[in-house]
Protein backbone atom coordinates (compact mmCIF):
# COMPACT_ATOMS: atom_id res chain seq x y z
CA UNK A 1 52.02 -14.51 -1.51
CA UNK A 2 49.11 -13.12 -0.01
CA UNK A 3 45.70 -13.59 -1.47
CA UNK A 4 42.18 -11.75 0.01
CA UNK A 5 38.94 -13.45 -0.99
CA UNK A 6 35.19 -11.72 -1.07
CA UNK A 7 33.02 -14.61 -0.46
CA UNK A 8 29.44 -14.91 -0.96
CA UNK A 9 27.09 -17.77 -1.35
CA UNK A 10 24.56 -17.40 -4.01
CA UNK A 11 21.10 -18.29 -3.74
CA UNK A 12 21.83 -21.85 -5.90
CA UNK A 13 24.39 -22.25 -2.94
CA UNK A 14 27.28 -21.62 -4.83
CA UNK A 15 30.11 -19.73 -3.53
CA UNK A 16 30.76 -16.41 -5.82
CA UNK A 17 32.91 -13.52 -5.09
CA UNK A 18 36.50 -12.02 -5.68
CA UNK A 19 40.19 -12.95 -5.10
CA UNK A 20 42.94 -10.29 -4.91
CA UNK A 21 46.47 -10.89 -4.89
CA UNK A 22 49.48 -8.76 -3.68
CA UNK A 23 49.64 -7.34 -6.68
CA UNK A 24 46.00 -5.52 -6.50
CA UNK A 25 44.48 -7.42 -9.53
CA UNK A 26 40.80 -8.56 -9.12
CA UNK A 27 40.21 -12.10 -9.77
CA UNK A 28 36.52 -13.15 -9.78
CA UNK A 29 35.02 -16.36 -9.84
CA UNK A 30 31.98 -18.10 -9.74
CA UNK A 31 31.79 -21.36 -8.06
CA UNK A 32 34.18 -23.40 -5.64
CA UNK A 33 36.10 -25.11 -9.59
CA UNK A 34 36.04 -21.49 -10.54
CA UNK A 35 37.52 -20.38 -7.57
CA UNK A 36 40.15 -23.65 -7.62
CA UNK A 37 41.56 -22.05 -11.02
CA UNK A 38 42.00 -18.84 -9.71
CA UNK A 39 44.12 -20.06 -7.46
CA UNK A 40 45.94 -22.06 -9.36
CA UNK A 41 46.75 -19.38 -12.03
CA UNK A 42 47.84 -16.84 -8.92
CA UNK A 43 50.34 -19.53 -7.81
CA UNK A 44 51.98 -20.35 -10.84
CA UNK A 45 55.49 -18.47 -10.99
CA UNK A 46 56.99 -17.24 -14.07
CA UNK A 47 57.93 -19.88 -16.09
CA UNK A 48 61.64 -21.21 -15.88
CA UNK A 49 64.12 -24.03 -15.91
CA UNK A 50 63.09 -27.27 -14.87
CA UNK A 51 64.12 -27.92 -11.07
CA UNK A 52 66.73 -30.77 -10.84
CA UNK A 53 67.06 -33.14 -7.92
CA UNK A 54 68.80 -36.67 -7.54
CA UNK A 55 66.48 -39.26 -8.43
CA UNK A 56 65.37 -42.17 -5.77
């Protein structure tokens, strides 16, 4: 996945601005937690089985 962020830093010092994703949709966000979620929620795939693995 490719994501494109618009970054700006407000005068309070925060960062503000935009994150777009391959699929075109604008994301914006206002501060670096805001900006944390919007990542998050872009990275999360469609919801599916549970992976298995061997235990350790």
């Amino acid at each position: 996945m490719r994501v494109t962020l618009d970054l700006v830093r407000a005068r309070d010092g925060r960062l503000e601005g935009t994150a777009v994703a391959d699929g075109g949709a604008e994301h914006p966000f206002s501060g670096t937690l805001e900006l944390l979620r919007v990542l998050e929620d872009l990275g999360d795939p469609e919801p599916g089985p549970e992976p298995t693995g061997s235990p350790r």
